[in-house]
PDB file of N, CA and C in Angstrom:
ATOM      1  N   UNK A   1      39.510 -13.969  28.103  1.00  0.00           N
ATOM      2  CA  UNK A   1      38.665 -13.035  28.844  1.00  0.00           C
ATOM      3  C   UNK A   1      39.498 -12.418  29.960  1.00  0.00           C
ATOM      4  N   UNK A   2      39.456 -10.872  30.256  1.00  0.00           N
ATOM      5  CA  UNK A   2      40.514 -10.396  31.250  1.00  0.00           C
ATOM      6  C   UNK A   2      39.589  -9.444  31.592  1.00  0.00           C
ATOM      7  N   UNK A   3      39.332  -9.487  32.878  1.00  0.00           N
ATOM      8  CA  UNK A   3      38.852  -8.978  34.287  1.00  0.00           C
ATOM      9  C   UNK A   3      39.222  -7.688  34.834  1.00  0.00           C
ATOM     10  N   UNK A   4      38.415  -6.200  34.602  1.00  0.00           N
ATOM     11  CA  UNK A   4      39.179  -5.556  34.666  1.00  0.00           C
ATOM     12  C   UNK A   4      38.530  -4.825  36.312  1.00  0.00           C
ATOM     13  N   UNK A   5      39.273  -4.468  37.144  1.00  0.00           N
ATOM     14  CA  UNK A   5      38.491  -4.220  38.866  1.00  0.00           C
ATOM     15  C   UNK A   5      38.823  -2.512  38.398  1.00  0.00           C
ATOM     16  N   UNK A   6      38.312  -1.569  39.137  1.00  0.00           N
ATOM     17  CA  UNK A   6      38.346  -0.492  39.070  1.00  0.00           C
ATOM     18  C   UNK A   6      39.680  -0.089  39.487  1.00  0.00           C
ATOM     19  N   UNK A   7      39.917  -0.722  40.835  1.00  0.00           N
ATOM     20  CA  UNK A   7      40.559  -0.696  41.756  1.00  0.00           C
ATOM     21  C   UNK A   7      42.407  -0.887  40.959  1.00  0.00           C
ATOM     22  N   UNK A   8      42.208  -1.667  39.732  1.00  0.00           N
ATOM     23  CA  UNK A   8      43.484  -1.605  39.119  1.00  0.00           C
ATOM     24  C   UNK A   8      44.136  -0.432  38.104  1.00  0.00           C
ATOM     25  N   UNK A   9      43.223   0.479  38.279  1.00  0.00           N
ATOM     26  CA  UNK A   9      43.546   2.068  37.451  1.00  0.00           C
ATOM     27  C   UNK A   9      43.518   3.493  38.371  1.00  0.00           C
ATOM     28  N   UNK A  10      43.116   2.678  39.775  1.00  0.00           N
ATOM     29  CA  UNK A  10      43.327   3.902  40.086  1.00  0.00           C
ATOM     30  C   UNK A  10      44.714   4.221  40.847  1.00  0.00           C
ATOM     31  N   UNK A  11      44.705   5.343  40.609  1.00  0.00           N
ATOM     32  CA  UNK A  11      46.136   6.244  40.833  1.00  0.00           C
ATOM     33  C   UNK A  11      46.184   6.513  42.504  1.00  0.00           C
ATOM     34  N   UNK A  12      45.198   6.432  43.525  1.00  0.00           N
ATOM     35  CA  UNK A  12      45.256   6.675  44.922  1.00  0.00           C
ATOM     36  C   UNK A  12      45.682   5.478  45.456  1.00  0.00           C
ATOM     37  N   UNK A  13      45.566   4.580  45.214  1.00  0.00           N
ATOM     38  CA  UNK A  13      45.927   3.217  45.613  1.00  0.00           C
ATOM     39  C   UNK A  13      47.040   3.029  45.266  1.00  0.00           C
ATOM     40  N   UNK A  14      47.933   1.987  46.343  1.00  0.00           N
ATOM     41  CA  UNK A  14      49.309   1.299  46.165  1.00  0.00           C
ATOM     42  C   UNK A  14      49.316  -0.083  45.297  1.00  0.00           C
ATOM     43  N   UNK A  15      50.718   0.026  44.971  1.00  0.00           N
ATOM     44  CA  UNK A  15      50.508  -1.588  44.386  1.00  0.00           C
ATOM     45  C   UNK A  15      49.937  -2.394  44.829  1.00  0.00           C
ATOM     46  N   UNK A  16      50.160  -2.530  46.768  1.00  0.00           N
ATOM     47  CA  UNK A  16      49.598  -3.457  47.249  1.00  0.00           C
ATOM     48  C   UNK A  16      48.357  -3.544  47.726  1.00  0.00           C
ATOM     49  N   UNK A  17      47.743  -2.291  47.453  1.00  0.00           N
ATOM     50  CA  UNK A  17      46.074  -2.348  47.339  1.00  0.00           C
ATOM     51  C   UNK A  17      45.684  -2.758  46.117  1.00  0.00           C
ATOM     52  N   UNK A  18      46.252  -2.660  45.143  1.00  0.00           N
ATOM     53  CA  UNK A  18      45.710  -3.325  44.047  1.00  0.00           C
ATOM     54  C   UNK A  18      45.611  -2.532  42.740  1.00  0.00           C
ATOM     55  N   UNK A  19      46.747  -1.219  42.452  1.00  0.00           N
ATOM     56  CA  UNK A  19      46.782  -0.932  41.306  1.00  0.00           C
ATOM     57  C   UNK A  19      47.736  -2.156  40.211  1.00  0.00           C
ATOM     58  N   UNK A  20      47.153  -1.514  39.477  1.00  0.00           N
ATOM     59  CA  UNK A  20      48.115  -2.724  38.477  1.00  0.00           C
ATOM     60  C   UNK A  20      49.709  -1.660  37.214  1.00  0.00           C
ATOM     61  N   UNK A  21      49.050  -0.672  37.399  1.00  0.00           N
ATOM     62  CA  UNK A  21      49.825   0.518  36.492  1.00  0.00           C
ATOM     63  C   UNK A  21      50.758   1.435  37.378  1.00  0.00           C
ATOM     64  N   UNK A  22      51.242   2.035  36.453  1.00  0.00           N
ATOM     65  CA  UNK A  22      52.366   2.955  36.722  1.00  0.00           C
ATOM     66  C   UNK A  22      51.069   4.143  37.180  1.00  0.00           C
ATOM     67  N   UNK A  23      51.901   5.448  38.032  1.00  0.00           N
ATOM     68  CA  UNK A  23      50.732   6.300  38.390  1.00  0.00           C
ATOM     69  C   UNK A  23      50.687   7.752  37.588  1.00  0.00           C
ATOM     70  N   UNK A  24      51.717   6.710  36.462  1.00  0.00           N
ATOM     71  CA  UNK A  24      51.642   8.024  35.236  1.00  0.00           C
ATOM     72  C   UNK A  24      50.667   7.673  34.452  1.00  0.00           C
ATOM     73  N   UNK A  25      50.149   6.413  34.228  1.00  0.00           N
ATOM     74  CA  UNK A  25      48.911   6.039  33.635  1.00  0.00           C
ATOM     75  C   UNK A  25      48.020   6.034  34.405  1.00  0.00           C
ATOM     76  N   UNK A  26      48.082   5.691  35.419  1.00  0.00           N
ATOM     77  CA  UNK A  26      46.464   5.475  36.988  1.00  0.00           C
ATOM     78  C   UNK A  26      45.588   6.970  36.580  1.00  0.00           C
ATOM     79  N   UNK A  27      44.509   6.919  36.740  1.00  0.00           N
ATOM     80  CA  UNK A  27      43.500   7.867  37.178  1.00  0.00           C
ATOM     81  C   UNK A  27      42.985   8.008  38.346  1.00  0.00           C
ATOM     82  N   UNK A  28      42.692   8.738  39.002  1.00  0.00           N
ATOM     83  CA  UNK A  28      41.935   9.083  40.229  1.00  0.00           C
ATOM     84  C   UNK A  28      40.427   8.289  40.284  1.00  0.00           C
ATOM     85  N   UNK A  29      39.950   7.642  41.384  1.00  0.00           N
ATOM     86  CA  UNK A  29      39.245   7.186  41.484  1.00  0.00           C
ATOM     87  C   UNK A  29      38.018   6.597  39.993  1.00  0.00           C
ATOM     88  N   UNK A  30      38.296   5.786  39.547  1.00  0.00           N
ATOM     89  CA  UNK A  30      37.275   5.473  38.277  1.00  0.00           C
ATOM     90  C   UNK A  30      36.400   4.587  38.639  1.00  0.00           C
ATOM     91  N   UNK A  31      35.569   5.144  37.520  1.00  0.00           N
ATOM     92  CA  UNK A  31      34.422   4.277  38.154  1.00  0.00           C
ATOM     93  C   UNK A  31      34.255   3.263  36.779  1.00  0.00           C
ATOM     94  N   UNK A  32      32.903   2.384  36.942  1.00  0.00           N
ATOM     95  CA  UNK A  32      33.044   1.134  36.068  1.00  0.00           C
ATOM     96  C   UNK A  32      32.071   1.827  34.748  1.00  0.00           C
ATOM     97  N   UNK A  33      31.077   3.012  34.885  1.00  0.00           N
ATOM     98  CA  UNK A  33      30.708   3.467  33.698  1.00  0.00           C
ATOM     99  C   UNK A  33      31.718   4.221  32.784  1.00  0.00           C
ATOM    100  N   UNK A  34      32.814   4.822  33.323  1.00  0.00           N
ATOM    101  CA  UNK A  34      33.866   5.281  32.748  1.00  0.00           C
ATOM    102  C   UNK A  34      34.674   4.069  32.075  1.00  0.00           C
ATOM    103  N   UNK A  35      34.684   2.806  32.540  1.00  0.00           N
ATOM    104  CA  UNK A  35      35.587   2.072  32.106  1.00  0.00           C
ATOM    105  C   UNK A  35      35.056   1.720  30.853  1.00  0.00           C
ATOM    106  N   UNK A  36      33.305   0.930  31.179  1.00  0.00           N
ATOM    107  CA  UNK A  36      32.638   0.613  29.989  1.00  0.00           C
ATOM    108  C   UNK A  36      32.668   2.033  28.690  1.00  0.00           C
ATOM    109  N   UNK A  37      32.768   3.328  28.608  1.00  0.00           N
ATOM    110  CA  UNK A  37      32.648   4.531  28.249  1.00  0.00           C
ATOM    111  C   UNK A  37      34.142   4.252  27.515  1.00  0.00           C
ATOM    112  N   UNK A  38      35.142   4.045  27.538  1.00  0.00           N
ATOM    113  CA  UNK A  38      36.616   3.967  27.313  1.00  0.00           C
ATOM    114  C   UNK A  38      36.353   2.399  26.322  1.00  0.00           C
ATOM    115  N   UNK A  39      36.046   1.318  26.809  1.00  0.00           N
ATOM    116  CA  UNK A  39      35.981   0.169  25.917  1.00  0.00           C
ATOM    117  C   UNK A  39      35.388   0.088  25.136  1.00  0.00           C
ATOM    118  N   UNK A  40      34.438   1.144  25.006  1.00  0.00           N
ATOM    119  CA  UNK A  40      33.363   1.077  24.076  1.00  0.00           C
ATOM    120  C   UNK A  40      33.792   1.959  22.501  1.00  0.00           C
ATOM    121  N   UNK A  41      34.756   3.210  23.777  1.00  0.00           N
ATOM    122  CA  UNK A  41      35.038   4.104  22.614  1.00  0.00           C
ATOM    123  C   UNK A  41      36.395   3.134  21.926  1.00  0.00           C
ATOM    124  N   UNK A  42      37.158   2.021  22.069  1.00  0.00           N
ATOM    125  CA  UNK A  42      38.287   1.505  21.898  1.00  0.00           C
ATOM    126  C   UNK A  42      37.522   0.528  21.151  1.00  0.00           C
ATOM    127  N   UNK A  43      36.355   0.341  21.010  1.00  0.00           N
ATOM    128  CA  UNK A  43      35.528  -0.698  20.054  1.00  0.00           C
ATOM    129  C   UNK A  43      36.023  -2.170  20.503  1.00  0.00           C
ATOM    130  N   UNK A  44      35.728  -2.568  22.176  1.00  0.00           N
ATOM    131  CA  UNK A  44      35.755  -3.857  22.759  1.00  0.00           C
ATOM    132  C   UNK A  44      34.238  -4.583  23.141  1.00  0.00           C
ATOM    133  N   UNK A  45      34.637  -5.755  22.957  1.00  0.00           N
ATOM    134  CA  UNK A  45      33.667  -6.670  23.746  1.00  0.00           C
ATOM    135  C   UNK A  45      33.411  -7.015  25.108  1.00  0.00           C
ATOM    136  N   UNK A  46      32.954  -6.298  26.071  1.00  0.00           N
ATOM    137  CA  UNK A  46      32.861  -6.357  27.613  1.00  0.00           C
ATOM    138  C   UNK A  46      31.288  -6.912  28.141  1.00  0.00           C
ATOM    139  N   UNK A  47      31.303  -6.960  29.499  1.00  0.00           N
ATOM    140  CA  UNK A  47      30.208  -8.005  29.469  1.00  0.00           C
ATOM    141  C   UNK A  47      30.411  -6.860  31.337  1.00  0.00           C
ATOM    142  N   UNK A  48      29.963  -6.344  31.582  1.00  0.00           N
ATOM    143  CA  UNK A  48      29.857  -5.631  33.107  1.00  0.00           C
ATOM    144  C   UNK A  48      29.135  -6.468  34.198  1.00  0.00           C
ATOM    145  N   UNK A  49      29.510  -6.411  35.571  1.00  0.00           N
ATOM    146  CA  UNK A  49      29.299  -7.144  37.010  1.00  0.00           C
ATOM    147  C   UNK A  49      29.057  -6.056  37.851  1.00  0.00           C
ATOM    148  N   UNK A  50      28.041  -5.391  38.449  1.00  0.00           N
ATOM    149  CA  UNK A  50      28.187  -4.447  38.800  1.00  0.00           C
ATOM    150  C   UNK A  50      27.951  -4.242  40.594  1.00  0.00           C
ATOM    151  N   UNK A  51      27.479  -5.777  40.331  1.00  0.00           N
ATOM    152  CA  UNK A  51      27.119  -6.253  42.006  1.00  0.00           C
ATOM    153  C   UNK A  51      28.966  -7.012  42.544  1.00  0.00           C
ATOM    154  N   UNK A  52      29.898  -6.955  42.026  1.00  0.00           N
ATOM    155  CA  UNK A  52      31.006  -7.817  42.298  1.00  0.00           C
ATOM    156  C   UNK A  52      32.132  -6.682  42.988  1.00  0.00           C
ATOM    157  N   UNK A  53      32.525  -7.572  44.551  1.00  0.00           N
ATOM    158  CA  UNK A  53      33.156  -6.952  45.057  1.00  0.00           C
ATOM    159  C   UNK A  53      34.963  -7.046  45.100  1.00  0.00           C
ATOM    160  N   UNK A  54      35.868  -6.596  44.835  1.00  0.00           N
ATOM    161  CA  UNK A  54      37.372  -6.854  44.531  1.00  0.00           C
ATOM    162  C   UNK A  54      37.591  -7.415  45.937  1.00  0.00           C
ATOM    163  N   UNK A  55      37.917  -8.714  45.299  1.00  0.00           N
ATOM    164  CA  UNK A  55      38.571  -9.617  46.451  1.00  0.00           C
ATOM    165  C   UNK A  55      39.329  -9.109  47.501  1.00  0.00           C
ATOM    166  N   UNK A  56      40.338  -7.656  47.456  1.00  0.00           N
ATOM    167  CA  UNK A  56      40.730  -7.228  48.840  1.00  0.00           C
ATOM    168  C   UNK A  56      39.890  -6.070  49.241  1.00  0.00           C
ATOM    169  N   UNK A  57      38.802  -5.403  48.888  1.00  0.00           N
ATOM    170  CA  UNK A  57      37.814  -5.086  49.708  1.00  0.00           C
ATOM    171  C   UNK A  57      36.469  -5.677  49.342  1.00  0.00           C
ATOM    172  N   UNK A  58      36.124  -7.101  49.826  1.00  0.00           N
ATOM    173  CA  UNK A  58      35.152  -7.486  49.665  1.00  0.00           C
ATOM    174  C   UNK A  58      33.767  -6.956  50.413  1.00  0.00           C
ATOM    175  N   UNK A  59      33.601  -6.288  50.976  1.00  0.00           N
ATOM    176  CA  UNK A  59      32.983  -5.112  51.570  1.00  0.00           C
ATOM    177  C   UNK A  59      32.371  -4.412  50.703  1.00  0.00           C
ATOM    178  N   UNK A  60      33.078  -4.180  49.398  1.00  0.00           N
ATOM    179  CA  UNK A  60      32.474  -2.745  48.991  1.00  0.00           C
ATOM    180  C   UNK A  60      32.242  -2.919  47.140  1.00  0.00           C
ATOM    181  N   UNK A  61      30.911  -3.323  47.331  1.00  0.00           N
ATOM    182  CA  UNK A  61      30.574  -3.251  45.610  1.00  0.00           C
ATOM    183  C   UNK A  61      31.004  -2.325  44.652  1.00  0.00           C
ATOM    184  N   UNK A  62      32.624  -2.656  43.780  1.00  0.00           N
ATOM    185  CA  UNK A  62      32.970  -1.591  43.523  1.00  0.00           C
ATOM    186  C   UNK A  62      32.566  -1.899  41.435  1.00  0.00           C
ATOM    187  N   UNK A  63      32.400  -3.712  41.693  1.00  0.00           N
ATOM    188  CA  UNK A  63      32.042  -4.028  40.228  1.00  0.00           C
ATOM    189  C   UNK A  63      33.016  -4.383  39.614  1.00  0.00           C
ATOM    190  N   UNK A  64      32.854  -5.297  38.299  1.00  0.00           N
ATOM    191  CA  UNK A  64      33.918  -5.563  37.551  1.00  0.00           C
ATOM    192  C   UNK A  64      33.885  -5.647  35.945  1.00  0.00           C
ATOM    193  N   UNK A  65      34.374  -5.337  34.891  1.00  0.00           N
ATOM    194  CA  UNK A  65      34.249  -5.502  33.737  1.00  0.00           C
ATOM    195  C   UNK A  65      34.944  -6.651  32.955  1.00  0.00           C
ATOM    196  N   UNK A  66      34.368  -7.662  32.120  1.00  0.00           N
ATOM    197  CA  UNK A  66      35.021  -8.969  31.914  1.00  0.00           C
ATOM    198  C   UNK A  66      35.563  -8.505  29.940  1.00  0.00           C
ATOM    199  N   UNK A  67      36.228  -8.470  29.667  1.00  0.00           N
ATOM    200  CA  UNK A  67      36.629  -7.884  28.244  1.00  0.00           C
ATOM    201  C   UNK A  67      37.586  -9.232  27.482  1.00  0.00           C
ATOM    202  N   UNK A  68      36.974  -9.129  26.227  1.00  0.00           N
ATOM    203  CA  UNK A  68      37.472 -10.096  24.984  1.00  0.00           C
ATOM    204  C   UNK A  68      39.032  -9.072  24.700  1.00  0.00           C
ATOM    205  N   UNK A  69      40.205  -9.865  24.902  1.00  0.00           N
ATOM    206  CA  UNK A  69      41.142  -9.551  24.645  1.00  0.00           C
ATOM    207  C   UNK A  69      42.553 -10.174  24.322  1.00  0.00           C
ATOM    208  N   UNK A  70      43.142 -10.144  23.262  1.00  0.00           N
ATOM    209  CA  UNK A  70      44.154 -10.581  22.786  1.00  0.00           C
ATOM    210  C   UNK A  70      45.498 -10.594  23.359  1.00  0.00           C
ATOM    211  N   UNK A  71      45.950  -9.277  23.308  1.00  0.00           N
ATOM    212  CA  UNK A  71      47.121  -9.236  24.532  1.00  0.00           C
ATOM    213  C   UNK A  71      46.900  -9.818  26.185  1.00  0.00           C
ATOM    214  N   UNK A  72      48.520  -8.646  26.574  1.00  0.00           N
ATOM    215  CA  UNK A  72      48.229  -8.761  28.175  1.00  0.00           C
ATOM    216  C   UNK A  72      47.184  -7.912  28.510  1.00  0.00           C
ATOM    217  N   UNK A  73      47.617  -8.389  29.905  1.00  0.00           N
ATOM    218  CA  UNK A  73      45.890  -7.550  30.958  1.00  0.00           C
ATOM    219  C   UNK A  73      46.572  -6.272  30.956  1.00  0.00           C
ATOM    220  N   UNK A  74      48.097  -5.800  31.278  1.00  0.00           N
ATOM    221  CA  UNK A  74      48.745  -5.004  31.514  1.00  0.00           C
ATOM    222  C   UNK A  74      48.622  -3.827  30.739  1.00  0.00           C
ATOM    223  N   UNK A  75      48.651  -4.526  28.996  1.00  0.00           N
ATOM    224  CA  UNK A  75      48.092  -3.784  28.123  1.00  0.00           C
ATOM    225  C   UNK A  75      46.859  -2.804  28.214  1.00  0.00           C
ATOM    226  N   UNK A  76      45.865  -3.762  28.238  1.00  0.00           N
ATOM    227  CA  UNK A  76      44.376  -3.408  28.213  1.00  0.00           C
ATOM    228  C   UNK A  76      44.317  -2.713  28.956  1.00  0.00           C
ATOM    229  N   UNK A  77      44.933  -2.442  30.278  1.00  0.00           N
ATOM    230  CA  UNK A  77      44.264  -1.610  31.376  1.00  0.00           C
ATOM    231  C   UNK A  77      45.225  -0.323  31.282  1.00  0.00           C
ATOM    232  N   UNK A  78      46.028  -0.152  31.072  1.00  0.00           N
ATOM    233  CA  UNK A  78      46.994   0.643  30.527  1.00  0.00           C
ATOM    234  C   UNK A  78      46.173   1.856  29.665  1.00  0.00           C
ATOM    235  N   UNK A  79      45.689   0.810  28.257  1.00  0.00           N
ATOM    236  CA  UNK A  79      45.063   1.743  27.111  1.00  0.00           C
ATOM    237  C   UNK A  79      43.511   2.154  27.547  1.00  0.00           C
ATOM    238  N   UNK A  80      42.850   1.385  28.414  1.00  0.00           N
ATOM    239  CA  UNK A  80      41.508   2.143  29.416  1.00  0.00           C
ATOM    240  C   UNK A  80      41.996   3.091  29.711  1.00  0.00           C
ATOM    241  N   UNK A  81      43.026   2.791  31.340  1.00  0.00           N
ATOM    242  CA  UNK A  81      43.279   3.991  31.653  1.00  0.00           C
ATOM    243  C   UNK A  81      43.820   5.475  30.611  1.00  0.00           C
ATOM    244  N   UNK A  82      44.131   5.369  29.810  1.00  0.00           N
ATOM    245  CA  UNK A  82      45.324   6.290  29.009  1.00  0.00           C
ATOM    246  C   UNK A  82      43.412   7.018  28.353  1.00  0.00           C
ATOM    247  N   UNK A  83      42.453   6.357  27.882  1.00  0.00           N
ATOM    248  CA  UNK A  83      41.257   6.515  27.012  1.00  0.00           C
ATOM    249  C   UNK A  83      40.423   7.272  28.225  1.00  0.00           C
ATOM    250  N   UNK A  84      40.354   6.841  29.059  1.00  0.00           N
ATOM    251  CA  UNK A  84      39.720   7.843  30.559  1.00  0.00           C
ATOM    252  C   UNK A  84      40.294   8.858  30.600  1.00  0.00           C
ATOM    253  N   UNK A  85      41.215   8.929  30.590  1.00  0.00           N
ATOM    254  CA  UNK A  85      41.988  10.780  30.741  1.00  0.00           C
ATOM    255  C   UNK A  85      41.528  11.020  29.719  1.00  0.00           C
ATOM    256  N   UNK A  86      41.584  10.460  28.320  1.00  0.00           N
ATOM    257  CA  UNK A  86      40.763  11.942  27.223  1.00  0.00           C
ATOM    258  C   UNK A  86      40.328  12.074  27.339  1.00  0.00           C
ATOM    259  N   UNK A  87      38.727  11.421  27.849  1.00  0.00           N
ATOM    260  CA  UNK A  87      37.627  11.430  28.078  1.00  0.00           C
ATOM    261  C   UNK A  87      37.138  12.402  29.187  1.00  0.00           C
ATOM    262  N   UNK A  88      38.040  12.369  30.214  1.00  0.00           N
ATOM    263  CA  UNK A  88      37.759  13.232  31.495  1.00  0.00           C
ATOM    264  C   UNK A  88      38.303  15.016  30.609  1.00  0.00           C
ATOM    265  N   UNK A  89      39.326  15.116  29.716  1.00  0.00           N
ATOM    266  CA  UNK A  89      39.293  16.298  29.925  1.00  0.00           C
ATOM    267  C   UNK A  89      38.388  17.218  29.124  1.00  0.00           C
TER     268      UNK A  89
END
C-alpha cells in the first residue's frame, strides 16, 4: 500500500517541502479528486482520506490517497503526475 499526499506532485513546492518528483513531472497545485481521476483512469485500487493532514503542514486538510501497488512510490507518483497533465489539457 503507498500513500500518495498531494503535496508530493506538486511542482510549487521544494524538495524540502515535500515534492517527491522532478519539476518536469510536478504539476501545479493538485488536488486529491484529480489524483483519484488519474488512478482511476490508470485502472488502480485506491481507498481516499480526505480529512488527513501532510505531516509537514499539519494545519491544513490537504488529504491523502492510499493505492495497491507493485513497484516504487517514485514510480506511481511519477505516472499520476505524467496522467494529470493529459487530463488537464
Amino acid at each position: 500500500m503507498i500513500t500518495i499526499w498531494p503535496q508530493y506532485l506538486d511542482k510549487n513546492l521544494s524538495l524540502n517541502e515535500g515534492r517527491k518528483i522532478s519539476k518536469e513531472y510536478a504539476v501545479s497545485n493538485p488536488t486529491i479528486a484529480e489524483i483519484e481521476r488519474a488512478l482511476k483512469r490508470l485502472g488502480f485500487t485506491y481507498n481516499s482520506q480526505k480529512e488527513r493532514a501532510y505531516p509537514g503542514k499539519w494545519y491544513e486538510k490537504s488529504g491523502r490517497v492510499l493505492v495497491e501497488y507493485e513497484n516504487t512510490k517514485l514510480e506511481l507518483i511519477k505516472e499520476v503526475s505524467l496522467k494529470i497533465k493529459e487530463i488537464r489539457k
